[in-house]
Protein backbone atom coordinates (compact mmCIF):
# COMPACT_ATOMS: atom_id res chain seq x y z
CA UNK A 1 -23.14 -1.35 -120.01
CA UNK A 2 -19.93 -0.78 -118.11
CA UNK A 3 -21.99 2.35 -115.74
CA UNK A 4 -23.24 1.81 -112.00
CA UNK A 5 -26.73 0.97 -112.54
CA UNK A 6 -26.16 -1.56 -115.32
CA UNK A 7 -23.82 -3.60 -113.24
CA UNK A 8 -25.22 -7.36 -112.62
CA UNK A 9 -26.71 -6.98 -108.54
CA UNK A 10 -24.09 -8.22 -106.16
CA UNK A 11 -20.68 -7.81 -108.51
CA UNK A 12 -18.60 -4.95 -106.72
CA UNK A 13 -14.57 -4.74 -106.78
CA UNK A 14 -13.38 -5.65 -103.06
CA UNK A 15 -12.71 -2.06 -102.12
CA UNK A 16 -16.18 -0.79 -103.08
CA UNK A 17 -17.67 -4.57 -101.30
CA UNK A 18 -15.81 -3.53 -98.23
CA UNK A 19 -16.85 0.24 -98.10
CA UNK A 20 -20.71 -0.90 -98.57
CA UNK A 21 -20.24 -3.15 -95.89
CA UNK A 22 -19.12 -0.50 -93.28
CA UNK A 23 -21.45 1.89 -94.84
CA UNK A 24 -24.38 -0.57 -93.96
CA UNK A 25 -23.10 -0.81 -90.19
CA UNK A 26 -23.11 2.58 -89.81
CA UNK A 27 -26.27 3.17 -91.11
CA UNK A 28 -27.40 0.33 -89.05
CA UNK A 29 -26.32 1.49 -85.65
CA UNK A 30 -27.44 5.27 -86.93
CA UNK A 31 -30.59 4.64 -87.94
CA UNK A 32 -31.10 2.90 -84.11
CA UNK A 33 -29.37 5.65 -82.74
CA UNK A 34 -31.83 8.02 -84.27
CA UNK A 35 -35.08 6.08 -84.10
CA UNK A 36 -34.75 5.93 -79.78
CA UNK A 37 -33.32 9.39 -79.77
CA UNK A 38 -37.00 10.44 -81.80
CA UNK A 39 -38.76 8.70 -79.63
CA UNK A 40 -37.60 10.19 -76.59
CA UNK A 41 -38.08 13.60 -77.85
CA UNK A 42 -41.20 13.07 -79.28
CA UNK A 43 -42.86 13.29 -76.13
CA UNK A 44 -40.31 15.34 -73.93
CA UNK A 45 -43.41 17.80 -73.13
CA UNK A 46 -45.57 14.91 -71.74
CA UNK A 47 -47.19 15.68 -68.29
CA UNK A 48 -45.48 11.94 -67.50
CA UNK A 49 -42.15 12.21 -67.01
CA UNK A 50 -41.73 8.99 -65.77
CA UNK A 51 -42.92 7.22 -68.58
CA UNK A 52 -39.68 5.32 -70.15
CA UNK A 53 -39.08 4.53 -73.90
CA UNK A 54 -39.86 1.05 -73.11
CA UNK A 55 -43.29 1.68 -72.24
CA UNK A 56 -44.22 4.35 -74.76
CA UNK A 57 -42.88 1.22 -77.59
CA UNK A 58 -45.71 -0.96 -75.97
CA UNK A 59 -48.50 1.96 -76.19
CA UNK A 60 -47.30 1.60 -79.98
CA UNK A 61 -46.99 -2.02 -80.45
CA UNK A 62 -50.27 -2.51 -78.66
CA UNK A 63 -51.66 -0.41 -81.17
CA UNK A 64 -49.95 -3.16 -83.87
CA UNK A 65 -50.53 -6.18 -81.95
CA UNK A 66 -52.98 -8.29 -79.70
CA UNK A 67 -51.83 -7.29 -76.37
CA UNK A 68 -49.00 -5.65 -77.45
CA UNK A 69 -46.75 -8.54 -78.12
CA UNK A 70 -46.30 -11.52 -80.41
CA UNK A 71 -46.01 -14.58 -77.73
CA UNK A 72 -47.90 -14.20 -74.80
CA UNK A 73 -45.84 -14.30 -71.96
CA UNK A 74 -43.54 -11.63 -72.83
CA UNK A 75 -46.73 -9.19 -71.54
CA UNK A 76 -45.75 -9.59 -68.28
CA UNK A 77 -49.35 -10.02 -67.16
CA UNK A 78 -48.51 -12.48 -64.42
CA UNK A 79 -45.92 -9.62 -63.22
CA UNK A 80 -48.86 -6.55 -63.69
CA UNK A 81 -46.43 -4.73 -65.49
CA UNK A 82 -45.19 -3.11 -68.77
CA UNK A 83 -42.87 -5.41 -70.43
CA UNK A 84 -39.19 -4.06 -71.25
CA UNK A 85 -38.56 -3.62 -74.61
CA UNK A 86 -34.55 -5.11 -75.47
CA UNK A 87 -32.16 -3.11 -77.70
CA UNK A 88 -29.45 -5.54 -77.94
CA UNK A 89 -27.60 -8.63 -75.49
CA UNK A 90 -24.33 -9.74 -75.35
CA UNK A 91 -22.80 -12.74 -73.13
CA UNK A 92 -24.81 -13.31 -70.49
CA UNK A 93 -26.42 -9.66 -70.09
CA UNK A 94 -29.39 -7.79 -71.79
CA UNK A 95 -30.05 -4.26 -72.29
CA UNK A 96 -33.27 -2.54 -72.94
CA UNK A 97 -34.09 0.36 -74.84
CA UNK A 98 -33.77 2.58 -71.90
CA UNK A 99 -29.88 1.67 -71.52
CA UNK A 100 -30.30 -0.02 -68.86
CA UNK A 101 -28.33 -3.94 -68.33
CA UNK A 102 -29.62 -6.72 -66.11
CA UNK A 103 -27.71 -10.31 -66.05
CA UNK A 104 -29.93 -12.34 -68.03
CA UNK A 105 -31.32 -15.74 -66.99
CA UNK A 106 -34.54 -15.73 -69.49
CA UNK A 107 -31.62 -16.84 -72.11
CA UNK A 108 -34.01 -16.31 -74.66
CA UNK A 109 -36.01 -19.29 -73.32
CA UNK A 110 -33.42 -21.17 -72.87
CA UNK A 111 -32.00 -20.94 -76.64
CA UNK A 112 -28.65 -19.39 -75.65
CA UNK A 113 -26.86 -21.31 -74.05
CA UNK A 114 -23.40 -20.60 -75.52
CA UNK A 115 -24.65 -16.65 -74.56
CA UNK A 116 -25.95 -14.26 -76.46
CA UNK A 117 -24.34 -13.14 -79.34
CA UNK A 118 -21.56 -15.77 -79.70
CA UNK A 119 -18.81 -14.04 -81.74
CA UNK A 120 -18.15 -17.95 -83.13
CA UNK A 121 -22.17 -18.05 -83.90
CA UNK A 122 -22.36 -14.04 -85.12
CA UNK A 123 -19.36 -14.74 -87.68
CA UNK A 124 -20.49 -18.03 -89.19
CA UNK A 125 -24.32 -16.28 -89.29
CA UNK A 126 -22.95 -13.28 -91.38
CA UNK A 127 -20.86 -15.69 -93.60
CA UNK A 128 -23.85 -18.01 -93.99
CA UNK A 129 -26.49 -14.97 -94.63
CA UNK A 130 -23.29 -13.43 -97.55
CA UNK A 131 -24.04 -16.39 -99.60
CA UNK A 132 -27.75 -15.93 -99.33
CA UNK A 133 -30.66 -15.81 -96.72
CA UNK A 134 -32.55 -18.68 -98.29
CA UNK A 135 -32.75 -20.65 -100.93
CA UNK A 136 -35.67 -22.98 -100.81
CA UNK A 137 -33.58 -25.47 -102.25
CA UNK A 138 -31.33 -28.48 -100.25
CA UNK A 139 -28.16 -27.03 -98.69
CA UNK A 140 -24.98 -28.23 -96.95
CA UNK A 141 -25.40 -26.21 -94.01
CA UNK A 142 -28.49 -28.82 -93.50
CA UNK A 143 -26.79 -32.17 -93.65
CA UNK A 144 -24.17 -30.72 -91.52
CA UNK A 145 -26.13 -29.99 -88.67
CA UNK A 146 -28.18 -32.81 -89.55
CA UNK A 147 -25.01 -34.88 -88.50
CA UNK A 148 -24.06 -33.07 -85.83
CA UNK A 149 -27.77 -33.77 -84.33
CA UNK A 150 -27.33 -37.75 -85.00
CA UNK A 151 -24.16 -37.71 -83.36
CA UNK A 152 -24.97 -36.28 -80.44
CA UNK A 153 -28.48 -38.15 -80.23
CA UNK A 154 -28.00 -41.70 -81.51
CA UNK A 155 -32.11 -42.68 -81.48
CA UNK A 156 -32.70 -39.61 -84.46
CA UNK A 157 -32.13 -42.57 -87.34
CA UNK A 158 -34.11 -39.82 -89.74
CA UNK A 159 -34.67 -36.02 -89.23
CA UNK A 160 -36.13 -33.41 -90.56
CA UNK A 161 -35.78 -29.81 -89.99
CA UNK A 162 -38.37 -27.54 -89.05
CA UNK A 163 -38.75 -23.93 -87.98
CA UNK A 164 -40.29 -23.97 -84.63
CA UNK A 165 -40.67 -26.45 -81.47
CA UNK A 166 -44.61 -26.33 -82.01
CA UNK A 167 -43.90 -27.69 -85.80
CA UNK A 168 -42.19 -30.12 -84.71
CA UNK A 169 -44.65 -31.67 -81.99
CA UNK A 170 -47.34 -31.52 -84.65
CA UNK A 171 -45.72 -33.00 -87.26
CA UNK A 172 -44.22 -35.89 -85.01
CA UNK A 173 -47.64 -36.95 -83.66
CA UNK A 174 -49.19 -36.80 -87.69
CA UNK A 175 -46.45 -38.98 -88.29
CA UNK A 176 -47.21 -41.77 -85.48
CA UNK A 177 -50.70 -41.43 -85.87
CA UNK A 178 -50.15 -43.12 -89.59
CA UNK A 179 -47.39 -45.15 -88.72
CA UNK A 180 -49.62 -46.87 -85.91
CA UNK A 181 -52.80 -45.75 -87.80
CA UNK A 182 -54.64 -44.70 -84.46
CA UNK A 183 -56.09 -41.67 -83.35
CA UNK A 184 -55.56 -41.36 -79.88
CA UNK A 185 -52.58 -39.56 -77.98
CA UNK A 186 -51.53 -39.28 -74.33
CA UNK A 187 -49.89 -35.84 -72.84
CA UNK A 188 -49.53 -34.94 -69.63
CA UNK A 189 -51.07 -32.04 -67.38
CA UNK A 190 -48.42 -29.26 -67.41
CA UNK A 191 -46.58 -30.20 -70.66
CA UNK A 192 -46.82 -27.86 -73.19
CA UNK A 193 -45.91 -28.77 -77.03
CA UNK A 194 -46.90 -25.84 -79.33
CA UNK A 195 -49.64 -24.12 -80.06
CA UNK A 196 -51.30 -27.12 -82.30
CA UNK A 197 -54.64 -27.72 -81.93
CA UNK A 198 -54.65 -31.21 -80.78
CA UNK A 199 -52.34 -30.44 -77.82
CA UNK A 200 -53.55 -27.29 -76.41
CA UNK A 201 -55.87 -29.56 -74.33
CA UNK A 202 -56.26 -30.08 -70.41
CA UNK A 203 -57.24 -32.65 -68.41
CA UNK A 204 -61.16 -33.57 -68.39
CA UNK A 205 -63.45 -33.52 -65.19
CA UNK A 206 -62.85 -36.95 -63.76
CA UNK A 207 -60.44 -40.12 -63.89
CA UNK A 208 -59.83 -41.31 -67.25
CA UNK A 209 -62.15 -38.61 -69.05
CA UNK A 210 -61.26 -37.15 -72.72
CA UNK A 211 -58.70 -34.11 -72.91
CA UNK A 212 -60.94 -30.36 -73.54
CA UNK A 213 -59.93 -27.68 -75.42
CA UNK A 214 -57.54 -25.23 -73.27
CA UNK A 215 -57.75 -22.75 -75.46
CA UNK A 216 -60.91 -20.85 -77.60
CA UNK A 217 -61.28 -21.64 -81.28
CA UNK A 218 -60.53 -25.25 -81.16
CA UNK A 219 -63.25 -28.18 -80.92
CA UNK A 220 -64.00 -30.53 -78.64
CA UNK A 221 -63.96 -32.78 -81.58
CA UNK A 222 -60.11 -32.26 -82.01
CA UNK A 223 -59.37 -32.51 -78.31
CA UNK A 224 -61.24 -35.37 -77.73
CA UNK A 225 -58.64 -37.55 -79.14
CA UNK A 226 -55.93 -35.73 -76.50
CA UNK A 227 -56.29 -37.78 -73.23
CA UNK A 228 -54.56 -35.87 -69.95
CA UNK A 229 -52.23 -37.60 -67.04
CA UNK A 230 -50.60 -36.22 -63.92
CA UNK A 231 -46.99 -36.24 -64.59
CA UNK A 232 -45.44 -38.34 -62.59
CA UNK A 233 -48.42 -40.17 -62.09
CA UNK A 234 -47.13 -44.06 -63.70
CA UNK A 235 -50.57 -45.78 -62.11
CA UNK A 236 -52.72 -43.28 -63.89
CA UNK A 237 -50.64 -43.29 -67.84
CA UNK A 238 -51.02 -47.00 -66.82
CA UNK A 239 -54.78 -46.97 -66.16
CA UNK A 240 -55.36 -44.77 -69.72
CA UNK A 241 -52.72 -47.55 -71.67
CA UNK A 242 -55.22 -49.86 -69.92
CA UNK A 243 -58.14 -48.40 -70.87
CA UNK A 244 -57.64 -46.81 -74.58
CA UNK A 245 -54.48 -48.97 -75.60
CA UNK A 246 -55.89 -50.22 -79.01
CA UNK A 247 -56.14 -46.61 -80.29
CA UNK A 248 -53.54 -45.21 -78.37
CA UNK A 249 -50.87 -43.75 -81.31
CA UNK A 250 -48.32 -42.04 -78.96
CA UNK A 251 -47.37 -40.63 -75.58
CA UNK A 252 -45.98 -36.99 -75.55
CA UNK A 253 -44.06 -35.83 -72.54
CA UNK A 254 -41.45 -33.48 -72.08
CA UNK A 255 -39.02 -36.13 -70.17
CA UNK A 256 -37.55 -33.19 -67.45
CA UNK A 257 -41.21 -30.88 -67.57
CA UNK A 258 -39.93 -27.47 -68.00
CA UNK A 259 -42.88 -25.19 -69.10
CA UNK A 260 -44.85 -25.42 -65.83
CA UNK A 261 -40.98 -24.49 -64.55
CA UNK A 262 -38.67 -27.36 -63.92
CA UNK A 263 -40.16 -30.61 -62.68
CA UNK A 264 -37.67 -33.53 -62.73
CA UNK A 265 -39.34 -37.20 -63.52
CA UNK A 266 -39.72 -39.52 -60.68
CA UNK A 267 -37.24 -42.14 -60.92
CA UNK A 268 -38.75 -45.20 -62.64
CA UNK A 269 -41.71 -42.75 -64.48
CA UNK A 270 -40.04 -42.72 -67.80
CA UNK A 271 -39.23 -46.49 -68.17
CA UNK A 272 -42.61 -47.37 -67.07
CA UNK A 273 -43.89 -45.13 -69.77
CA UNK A 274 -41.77 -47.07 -72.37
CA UNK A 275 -42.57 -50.28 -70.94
CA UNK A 276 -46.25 -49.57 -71.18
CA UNK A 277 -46.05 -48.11 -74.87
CA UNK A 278 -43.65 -51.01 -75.99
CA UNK A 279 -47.10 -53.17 -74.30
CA UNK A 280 -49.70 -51.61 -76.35
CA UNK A 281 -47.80 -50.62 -79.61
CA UNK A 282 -47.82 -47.19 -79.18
CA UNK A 283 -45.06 -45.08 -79.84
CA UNK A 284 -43.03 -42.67 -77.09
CA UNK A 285 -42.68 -39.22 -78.28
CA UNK A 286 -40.07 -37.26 -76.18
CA UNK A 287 -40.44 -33.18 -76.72
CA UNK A 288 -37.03 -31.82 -75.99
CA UNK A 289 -37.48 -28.59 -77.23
CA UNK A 290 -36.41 -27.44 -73.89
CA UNK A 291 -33.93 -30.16 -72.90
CA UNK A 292 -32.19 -31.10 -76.21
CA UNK A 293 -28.56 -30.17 -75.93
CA UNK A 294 -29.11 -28.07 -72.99
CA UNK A 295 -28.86 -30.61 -70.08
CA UNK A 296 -26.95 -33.42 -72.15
CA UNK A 297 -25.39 -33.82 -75.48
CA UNK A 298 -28.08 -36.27 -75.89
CA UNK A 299 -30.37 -34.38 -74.10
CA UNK A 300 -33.13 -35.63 -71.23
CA UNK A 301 -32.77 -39.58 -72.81
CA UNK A 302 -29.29 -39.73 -73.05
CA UNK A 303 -29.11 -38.34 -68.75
CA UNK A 304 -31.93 -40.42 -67.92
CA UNK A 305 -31.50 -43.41 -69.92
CA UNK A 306 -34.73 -43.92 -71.88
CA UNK A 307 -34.85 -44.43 -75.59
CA UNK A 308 -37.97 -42.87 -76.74
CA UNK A 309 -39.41 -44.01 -80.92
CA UNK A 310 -39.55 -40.09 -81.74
CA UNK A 311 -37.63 -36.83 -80.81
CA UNK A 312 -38.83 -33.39 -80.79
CA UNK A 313 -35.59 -30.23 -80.61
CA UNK A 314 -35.89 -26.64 -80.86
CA UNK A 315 -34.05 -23.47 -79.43
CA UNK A 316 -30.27 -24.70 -79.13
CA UNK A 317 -29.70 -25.97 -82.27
CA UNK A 318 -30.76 -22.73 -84.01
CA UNK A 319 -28.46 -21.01 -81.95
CA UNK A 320 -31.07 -18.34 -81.47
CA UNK A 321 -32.77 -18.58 -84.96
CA UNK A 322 -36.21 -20.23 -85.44
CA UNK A 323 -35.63 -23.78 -85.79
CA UNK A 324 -36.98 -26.93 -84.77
CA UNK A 325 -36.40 -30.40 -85.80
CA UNK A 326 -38.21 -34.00 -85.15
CA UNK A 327 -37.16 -37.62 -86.21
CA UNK A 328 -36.33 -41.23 -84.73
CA UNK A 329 -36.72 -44.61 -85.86
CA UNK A 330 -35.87 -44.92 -89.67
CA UNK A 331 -39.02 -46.97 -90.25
CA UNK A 332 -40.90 -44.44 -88.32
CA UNK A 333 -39.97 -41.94 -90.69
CA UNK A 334 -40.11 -43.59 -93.59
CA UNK A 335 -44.10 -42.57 -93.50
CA UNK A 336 -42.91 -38.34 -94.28
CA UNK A 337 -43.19 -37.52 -97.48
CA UNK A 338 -41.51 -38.24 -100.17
CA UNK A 339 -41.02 -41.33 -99.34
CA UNK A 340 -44.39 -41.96 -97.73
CA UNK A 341 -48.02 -40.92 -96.98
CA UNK A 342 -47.44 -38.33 -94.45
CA UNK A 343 -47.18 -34.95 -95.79
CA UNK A 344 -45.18 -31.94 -94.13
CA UNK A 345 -43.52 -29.09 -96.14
CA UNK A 346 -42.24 -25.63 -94.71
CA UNK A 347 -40.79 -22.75 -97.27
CA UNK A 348 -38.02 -22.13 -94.52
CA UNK A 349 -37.09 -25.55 -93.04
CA UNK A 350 -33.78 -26.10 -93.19
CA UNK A 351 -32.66 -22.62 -93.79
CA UNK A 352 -29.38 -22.20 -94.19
CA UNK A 353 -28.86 -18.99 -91.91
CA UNK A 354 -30.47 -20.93 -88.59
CA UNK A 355 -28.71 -24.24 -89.75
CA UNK A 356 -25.10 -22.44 -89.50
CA UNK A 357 -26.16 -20.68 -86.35
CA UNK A 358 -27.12 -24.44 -84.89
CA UNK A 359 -23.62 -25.97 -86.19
CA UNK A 360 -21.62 -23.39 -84.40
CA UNK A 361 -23.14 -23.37 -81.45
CA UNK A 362 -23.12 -27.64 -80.96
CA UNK A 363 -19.78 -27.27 -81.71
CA UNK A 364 -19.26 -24.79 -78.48
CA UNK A 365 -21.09 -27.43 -76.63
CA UNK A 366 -18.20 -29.93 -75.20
CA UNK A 367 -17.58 -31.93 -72.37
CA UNK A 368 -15.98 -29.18 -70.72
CA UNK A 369 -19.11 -26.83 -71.33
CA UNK A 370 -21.84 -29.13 -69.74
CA UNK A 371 -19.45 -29.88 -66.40
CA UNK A 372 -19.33 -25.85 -66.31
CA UNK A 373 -22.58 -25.58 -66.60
CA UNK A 374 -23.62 -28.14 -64.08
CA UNK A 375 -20.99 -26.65 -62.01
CA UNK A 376 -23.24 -23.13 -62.49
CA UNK A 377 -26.70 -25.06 -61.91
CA UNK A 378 -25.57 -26.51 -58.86
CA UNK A 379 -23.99 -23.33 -57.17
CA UNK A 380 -26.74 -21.44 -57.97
CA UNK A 381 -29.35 -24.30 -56.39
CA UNK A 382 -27.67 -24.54 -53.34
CA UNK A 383 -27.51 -20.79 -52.74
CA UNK A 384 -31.17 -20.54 -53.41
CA UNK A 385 -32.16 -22.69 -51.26
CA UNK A 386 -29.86 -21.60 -48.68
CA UNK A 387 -31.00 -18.31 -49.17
CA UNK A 388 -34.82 -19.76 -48.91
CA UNK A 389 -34.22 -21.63 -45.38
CA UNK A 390 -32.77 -18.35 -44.06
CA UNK A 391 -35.71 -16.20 -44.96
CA UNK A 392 -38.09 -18.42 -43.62
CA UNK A 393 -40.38 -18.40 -46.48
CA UNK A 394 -42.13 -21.28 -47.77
CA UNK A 395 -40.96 -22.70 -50.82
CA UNK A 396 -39.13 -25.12 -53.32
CA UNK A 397 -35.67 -25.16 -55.77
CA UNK A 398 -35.82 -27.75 -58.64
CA UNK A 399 -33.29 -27.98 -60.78
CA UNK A 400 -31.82 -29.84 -63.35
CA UNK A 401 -28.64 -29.16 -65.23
CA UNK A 402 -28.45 -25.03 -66.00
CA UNK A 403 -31.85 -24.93 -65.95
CA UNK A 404 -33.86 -24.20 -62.85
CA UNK A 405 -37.09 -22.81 -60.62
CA UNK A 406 -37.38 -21.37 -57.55
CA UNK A 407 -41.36 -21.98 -56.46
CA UNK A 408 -42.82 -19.67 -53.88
CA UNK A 409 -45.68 -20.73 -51.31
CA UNK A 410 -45.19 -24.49 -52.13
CA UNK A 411 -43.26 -27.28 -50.30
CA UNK A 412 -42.86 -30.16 -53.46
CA UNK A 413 -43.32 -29.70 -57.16
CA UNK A 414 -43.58 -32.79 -59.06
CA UNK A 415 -47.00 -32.18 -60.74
CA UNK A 416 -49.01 -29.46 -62.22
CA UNK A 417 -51.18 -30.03 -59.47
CA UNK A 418 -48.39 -29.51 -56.96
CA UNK A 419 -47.17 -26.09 -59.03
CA UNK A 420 -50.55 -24.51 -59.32
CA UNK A 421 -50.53 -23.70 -55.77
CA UNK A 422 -47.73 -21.22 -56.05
CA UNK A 423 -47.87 -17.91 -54.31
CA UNK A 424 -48.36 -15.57 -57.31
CA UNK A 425 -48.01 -12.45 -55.18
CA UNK A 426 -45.07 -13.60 -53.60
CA UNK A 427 -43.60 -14.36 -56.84
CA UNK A 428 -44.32 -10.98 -58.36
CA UNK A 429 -42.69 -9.05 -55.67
CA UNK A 430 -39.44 -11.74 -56.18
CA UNK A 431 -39.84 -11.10 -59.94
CA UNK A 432 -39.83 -6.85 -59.62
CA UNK A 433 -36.99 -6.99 -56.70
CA UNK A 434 -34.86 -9.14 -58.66
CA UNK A 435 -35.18 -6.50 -61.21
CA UNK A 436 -34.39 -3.73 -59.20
CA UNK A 437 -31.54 -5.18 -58.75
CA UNK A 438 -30.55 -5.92 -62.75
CA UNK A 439 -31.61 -9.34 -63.11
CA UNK A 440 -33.86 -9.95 -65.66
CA UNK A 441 -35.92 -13.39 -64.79
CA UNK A 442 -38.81 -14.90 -66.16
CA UNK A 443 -41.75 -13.17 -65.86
CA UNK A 444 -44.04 -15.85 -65.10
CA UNK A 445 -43.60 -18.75 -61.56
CA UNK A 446 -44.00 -21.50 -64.13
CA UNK A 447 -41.33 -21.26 -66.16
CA UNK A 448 -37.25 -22.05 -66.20
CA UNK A 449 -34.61 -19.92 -65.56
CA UNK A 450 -31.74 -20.67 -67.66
CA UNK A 451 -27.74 -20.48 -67.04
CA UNK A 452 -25.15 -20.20 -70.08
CA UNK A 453 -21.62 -20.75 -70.95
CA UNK A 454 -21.24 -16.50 -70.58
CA UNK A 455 -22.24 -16.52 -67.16
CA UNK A 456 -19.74 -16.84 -64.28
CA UNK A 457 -19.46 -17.94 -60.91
CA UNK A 458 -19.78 -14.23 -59.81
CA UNK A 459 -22.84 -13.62 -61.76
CA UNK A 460 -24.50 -16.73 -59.89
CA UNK A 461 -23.21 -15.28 -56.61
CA UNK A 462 -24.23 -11.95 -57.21
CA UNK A 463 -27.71 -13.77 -58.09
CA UNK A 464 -28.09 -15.69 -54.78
CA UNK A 465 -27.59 -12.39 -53.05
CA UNK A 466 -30.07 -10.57 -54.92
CA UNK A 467 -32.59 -13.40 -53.64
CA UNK A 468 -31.65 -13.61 -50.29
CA UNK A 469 -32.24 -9.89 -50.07
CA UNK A 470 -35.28 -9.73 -51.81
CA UNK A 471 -36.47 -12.89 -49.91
CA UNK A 472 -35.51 -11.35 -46.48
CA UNK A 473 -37.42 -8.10 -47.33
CA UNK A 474 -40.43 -7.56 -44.88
């Protein structure tokens, strides 16, 4: 009984804990070592020696996975090129498999805000995953980040924790659809909330038509309960309140639109939004997945000054670990099971690993962090668009906090109509140049770039003049 392998699983003495625990690094950092050393040998007599490890990874995941990838987007197909495959990140740099380092402003879509790998986050990650990786079972880790959420964003009465943004979106328009018991729900063209079925919908053929699917394998059926505005576009939400107000459950907007990149709100759009669902009895649903804790402590309601009945967060506060999170008014919640009709359930919500990650990274997130980070945002707007009016290229900055887009071939963006005219080419030769010269962007003209606390003033210099060069190129 007293021998190795009848010892209960987990009970060491602290030397023998603290020698498996370097042991496990080791092997860790060997077995990477060795994996990209075999895979760069494995084909050193290919006639293509200019084939790079990241590349021959994507013949292999391609062979694993539709398109080689496991979102979209990171298949650089609006770039026409081979995606680089990451190793590791630290502060506000990434390296890929190759060994080479850009500055990062993909941020892991905006998720890293404090940087990546946060010693503060890494430690209280490790210490949280020690006492277990799950538990499917309540935990403190949850009501502590569950505070720190309320705190910060007084309108979340009642929360509940998910494990991605799209989760979240779904499960807060099931909930208002009972709470108002209607069917109907109002997005807007360019907003994107998850993959659900219901919201993968664009706008129809004509003024005030039904929402169609936007994506293969979902019916019209679904989608024809989604109706489709112009953001920014108060006369036409007003015209759909108008029309289908008496089965209107909820209008979804991302407040500050950052998935078709950053669009700011025209000043008054918001309030006429809650005027008009205060009007009809529908409720507001703001998805700040994006902005949550990233331009405010309170995110895009607290800066803008809009109370919306429902709240939708993701990326920061899992401090890089699949979270997401939706709640609002009390009586609004009160339909979620257990307590009411409404069911949700997920094996992993509220995990304790992602909830620690979350807590220690609101915690990094002061005053002093968001006047640092405006202070970034700002510097690195008015360089772009200094840089811009010197090359004489057509185009637009819009930014908002740390987060910001630099549209090529266009001279406004406030509406998906406005954005769709981009200059794709343009922005692929941007996107490759600014790569050239190690920074590693979004791969895609409609999305954000994102600043973090690791970045400094230098990196957003050195960033400018990597765009004005690449702009000024012939």
């Amino acid at each position: 009984m007293g021998s190795a392998l009848c010892r209960p699983f987990g009970l060491r003495t602290q030397g023998q804990t603290w020698r498996a625990r370097r042991t496990r690094r080791a092997l860790t950092a060997r077995a990477l070592e060795c994996y990209l050393i075999a895979l760069r040998s494995r084909d050193a007599r290919a006639p293509d020696v200019t084939a790079t490890l990241s590349s021959k990874l994507y013949d292999q995941a391609a062979r694993l996975f539709p398109g080689g990838v496991n979102s979209p987007v990171r298949a650089w197909r609006n770039v026409e090129a081979t995606p680089l495959f990451i190793a590791r990140a630290r502060g506000a740099t990434i390296t890929d498999v190759d060994g080479r380092t850009y500055c990062d402003l993909v941020g892991s879509w905006g998720a890293a805000i404090a940087g990546h790998a946060h010693p503060r986050v890494v430690a209280a990650v490790q210490a949280a995953a020690a006492a277990g990786l799950g538990y499917g079972a309540p935990c403190p880790a949850e009501v502590e980040l569950g505070r720190a959420v309320a705190a910060a964003v007084p309108s979340l009465e009642r929360m509940r924790m998910v494990s991605s943004g799209t989760e979240a979106v779904m499960s807060a328009v099931r909930v208002a659809r009972a709470f108002t018991n209607r069917p109907r729900i109002l997005k807007f063209a360019g907003c994107y909330h998850g993959h659900s079925d219901g919201l993968l919908a664009r706008a129809g053929s004509g003024a005030l038509t039904f929402g169609v699917p936007d994506s293969a394998g979902i019916p019209e059926a679904i989608t024809s309960f989604t109706l489709v505005a112009s953001y920014n576009a108060a006369a036409e939400a007003e015209a759909f309140v108008d029309a289908h107000g008496d089965s209107l459950a909820a209008v979804v907007i991302e407040p500050i639109a950052a998935n078709m990149g950053v669009v700011p709100p025209e000043p008054g759009f918001l309030d006429r939004l809650r005027a008009l669902t205060m009007a009809c009895g529908a409720l507001l649903v703001f998805d700040e997945v994006i902005t949550g804790f990233r331009v405010a402590p309170g995110g895009a309601q607290e800066l803008l000054g809009v109370t919306p009945d429902l709240t939708c967060l993701g990326k920061i506060i899992g401090g890089g670990l699949p979270v997401g999170c939706f709640g609002g008014r009390a009586d609004v919640m009160a339909m979620l099971a257990p307590d009411g009709p409404v069911y949700q359930a997920g094996t992993l919500s509220g995990n304790p690993v992602a909830m620690a990650a979350g807590r220690e990274t609101l915690a990094l997130l002061d005053g002093r962090a968001y006047a640092r980070l405006e202070a970034l945002g700002a510097r690195a707007e008015e360089g772009l668009v200094a840089a811009l009016a010197d090359s004489g290229r057509r185009g637009v900055v819009r930014r908002v906090g740390s987060m910001l887009t630099l549209f090529l071939g266009i001279d406004r963006a406030r509406s998906y109509a406005d954005v769709e005219g981009v200059d794709r080419a343009a922005f692929r030769r941007f996107f490759h140049g600014m790569l050239a010269r190690g920074f590693y962007l979004p791969p895609s003209p409609f999305e954000a770039s994102f600043l973090s606390l690791a970045h400094t003033e230098a990196d957003v210099d050195a960033y400018v003049a990597a765009a004005r060069a690449v702009l000024t190129e012939p």
